[in-house]
Structures are given as structure tokens and as C-alpha cells.
C-alpha atoms as a PDB file:
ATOM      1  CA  UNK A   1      36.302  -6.007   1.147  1.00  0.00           C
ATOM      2  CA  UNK A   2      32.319  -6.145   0.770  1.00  0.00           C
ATOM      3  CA  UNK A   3      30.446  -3.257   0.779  1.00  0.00           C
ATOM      4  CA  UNK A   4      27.656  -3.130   3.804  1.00  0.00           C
ATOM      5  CA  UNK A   5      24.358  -4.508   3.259  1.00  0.00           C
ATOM      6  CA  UNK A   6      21.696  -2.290   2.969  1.00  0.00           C
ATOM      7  CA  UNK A   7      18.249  -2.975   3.472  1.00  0.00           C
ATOM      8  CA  UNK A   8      14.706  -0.829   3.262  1.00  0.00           C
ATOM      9  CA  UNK A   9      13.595  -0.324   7.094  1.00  0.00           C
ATOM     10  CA  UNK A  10      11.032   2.289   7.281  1.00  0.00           C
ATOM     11  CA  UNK A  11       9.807   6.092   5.554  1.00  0.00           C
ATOM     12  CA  UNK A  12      10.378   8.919   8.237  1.00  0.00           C
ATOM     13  CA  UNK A  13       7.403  11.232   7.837  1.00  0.00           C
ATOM     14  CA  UNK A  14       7.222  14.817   9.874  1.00  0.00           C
ATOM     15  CA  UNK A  15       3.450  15.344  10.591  1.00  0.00           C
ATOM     16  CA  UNK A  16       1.826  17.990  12.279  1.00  0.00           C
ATOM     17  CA  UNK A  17      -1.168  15.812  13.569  1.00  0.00           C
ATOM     18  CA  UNK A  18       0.156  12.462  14.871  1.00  0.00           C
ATOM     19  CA  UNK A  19      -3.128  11.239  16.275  1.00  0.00           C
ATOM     20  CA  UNK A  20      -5.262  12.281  13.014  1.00  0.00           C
ATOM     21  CA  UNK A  21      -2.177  10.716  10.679  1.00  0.00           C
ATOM     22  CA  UNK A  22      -1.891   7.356  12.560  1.00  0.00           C
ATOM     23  CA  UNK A  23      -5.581   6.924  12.380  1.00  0.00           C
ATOM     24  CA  UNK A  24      -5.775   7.642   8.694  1.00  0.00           C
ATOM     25  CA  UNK A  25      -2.626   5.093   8.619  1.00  0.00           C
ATOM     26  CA  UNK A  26      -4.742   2.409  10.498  1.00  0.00           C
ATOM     27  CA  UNK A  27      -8.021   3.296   9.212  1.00  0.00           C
ATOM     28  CA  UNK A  28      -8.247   3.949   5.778  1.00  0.00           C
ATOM     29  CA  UNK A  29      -4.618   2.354   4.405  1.00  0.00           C
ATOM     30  CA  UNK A  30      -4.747  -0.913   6.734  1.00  0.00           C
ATOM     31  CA  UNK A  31      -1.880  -0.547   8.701  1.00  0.00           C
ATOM     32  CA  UNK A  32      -1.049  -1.663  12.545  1.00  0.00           C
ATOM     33  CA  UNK A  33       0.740  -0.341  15.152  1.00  0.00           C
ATOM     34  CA  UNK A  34       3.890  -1.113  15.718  1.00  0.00           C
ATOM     35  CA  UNK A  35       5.641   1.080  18.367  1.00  0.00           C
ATOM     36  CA  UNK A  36       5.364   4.152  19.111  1.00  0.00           C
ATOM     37  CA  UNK A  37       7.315   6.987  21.819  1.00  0.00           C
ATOM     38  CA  UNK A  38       4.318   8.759  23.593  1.00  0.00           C
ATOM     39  CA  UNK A  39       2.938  11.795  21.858  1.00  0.00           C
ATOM     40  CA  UNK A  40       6.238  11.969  19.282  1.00  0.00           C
ATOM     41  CA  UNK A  41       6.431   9.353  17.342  1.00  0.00           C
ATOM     42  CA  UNK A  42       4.560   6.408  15.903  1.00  0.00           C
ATOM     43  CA  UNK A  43       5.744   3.176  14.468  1.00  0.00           C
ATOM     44  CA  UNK A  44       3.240   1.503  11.352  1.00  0.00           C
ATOM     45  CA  UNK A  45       3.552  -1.575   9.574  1.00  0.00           C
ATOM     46  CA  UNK A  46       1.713  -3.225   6.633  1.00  0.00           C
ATOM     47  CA  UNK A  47       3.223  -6.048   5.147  1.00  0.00           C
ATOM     48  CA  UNK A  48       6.548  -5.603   4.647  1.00  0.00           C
ATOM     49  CA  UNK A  49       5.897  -1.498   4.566  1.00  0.00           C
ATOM     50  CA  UNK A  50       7.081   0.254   7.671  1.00  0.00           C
ATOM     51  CA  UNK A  51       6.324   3.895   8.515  1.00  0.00           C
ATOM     52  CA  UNK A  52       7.748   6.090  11.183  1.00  0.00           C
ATOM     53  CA  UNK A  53       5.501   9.221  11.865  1.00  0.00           C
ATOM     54  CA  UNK A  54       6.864  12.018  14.010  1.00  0.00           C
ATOM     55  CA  UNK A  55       5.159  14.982  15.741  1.00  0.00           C
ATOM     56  CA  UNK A  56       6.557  18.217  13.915  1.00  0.00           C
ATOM     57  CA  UNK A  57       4.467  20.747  14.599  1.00  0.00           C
ATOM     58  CA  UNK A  58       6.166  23.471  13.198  1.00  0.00           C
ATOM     59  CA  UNK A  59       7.347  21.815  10.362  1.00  0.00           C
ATOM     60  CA  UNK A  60       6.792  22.947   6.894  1.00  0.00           C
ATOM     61  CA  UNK A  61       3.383  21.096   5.955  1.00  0.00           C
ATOM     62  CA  UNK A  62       4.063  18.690   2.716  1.00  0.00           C
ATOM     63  CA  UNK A  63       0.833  20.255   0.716  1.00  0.00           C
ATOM     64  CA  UNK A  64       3.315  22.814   0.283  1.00  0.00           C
ATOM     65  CA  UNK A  65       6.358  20.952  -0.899  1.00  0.00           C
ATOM     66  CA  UNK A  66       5.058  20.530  -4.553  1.00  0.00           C
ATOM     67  CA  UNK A  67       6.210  17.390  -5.654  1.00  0.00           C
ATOM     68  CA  UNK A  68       8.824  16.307  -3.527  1.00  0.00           C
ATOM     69  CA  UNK A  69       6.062  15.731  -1.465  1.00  0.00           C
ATOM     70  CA  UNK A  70       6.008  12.082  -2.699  1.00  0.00           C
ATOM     71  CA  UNK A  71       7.821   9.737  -0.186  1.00  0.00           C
ATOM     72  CA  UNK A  72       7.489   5.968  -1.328  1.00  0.00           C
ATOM     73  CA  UNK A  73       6.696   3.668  -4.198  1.00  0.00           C
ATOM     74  CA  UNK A  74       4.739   0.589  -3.025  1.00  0.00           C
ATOM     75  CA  UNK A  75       4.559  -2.830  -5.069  1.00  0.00           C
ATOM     76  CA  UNK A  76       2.193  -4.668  -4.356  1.00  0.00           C
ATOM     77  CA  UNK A  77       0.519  -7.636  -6.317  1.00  0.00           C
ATOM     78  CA  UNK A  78      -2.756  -6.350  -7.243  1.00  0.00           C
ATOM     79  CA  UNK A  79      -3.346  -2.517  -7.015  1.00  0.00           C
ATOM     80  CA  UNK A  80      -7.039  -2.677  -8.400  1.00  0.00           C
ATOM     81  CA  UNK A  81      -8.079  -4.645  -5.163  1.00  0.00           C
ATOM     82  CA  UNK A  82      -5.483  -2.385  -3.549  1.00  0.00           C
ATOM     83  CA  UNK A  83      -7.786   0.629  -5.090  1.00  0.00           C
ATOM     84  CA  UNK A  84     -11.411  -1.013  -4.005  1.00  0.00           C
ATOM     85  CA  UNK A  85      -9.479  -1.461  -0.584  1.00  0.00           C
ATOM     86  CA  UNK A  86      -8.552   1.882  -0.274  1.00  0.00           C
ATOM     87  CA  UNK A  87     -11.602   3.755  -1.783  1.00  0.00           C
ATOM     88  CA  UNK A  88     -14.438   1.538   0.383  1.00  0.00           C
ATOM     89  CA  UNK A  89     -12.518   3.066   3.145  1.00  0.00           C
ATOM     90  CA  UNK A  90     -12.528   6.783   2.404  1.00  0.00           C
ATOM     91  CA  UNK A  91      -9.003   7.356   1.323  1.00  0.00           C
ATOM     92  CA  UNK A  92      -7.350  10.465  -0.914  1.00  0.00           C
ATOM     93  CA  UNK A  93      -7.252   8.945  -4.121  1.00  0.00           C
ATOM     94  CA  UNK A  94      -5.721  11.304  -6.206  1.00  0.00           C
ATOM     95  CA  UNK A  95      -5.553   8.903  -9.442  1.00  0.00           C
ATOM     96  CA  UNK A  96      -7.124   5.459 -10.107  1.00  0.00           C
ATOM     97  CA  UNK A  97      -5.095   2.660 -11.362  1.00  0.00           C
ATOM     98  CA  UNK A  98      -3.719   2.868 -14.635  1.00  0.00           C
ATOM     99  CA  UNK A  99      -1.497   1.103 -16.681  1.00  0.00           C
ATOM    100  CA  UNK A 100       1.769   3.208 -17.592  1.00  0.00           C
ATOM    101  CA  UNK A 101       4.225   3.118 -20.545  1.00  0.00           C
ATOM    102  CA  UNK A 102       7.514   2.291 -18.311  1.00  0.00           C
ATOM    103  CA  UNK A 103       5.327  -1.000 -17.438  1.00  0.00           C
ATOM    104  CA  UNK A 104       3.838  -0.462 -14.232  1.00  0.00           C
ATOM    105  CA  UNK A 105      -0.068   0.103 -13.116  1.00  0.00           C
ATOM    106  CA  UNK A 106      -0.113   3.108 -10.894  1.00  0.00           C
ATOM    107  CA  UNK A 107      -2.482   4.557  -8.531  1.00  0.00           C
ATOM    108  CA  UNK A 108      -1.378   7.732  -6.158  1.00  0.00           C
ATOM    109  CA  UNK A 109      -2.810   8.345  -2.803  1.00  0.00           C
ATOM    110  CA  UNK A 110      -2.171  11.230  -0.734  1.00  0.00           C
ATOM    111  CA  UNK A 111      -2.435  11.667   3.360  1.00  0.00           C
ATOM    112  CA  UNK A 112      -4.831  14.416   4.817  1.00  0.00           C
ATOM    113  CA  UNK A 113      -1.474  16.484   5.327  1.00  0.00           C
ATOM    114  CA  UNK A 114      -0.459  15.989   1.841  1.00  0.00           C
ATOM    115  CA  UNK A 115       2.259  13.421   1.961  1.00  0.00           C
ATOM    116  CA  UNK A 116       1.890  11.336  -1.178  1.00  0.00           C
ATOM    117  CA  UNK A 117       2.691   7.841  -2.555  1.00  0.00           C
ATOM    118  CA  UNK A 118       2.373   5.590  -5.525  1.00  0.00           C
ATOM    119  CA  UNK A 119       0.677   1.880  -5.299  1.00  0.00           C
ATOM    120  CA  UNK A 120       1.968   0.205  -7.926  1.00  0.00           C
ATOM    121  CA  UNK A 121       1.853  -3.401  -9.837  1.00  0.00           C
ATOM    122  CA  UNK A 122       4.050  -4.520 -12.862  1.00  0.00           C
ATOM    123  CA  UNK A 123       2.336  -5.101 -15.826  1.00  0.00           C
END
């Protein structure tokens, strides 16, 4: 018997300000909309990057989870134009691009919230 197929679909974030996070989603990373459920939940996509943000207002906020506050790892196929990109348009950079002994080139970004993720690019 085969095993079912898996496949990535989309990163579930809890945010306490959906209108401020899907703007900073749109605005400064490039994404679009693509669904959304009234005031709980909207649906981004960039690429072949989907991400899911729900309304949690009480939930706790992820500039307090430390490091599991990281939620994705993003290849992409030139994260210094990725970088210009995303600087030009006011996002969190938290560290430029840099090349990385386990053979990657790795910039991290955070969300006004805190939620943070890694750009990356093989060497």
C-alpha cells in the first residue's frame, strides 16, 4: 500500500491585528489576496507561498514566543533582489543576506507582531 501524498498548502498564523498584518503581507512582502472569511481570516499568496492569517485576539503575541516564533523557510532564487525588494518597501529586516556554512544565503524578516521567517537561496 502507498503512503498518502503530502503536499505544502499554506502557514496558519494567529494574529492579533488582521487588517495591519494583511497589509504588511500585501504591502511590504508582495503578496495578494487570495480569500479571506470576513473579519477572521485572510488567505495570501506569493508565488507558490500561501499564508492563512487568523484573527486571535487573545492569543499569546509571537514577540513573546522566543524562537519558536519562526514559522517558514522560503527558497527563492535570488534573495539579494529579494532583500532590495523587501527593504525599498519598509520591511523588518532583522539580518541581511549572508552566505551560511550549511550552504544556503539567508536573510530573516520578521512581521510587526513578531512572527519571523528566513528567505533563503542555495549557494
Amino acid at each position: 500500500m502507498t503512503e498518502p501524498k503530502l503536499l505544502p498548502h499554506a502557514f496558519v498564523l494567529a494574529v492579533h491585528d488582521l487588517k495591519g498584518s494583511t497589509a504588511y503581507f500585501i504591502d511590504v512582502l508582495g503578496f495578494a489576496k487570495d480569500w479571506n472569511d470576513g473579519d477572521n481570516w485572510q488567505a495570501l499568496v506569493r508565488g507558490g507561498v500561501r499564508v492563512m492569517l487568523g484573527r486571535c485576539p487573545d492569543a499569546l503575541a509571537p514577540s513573546e514566543l522566543g524562537d519558536h516564533n519562526y514559522f517558514g523557510f522560503f527558497a527563492t532564487d535570488d534573495v539579494d533582489a529579494l532583500h532590495a525588494e523587501f527593504k525599498a518597501r519598509g520591511a523588518r529586516i532583522l539580518s541581511g543576506p549572508a552566505d551560511k556554512p550549511w550552504g544556503w544565503r539567508e536573510m530573516a524578516v520578521s512581521t510587526p507582531e513578531g512572527h519571523r521567517m528566513m528567505f533563503a537561496q542555495a549557494i
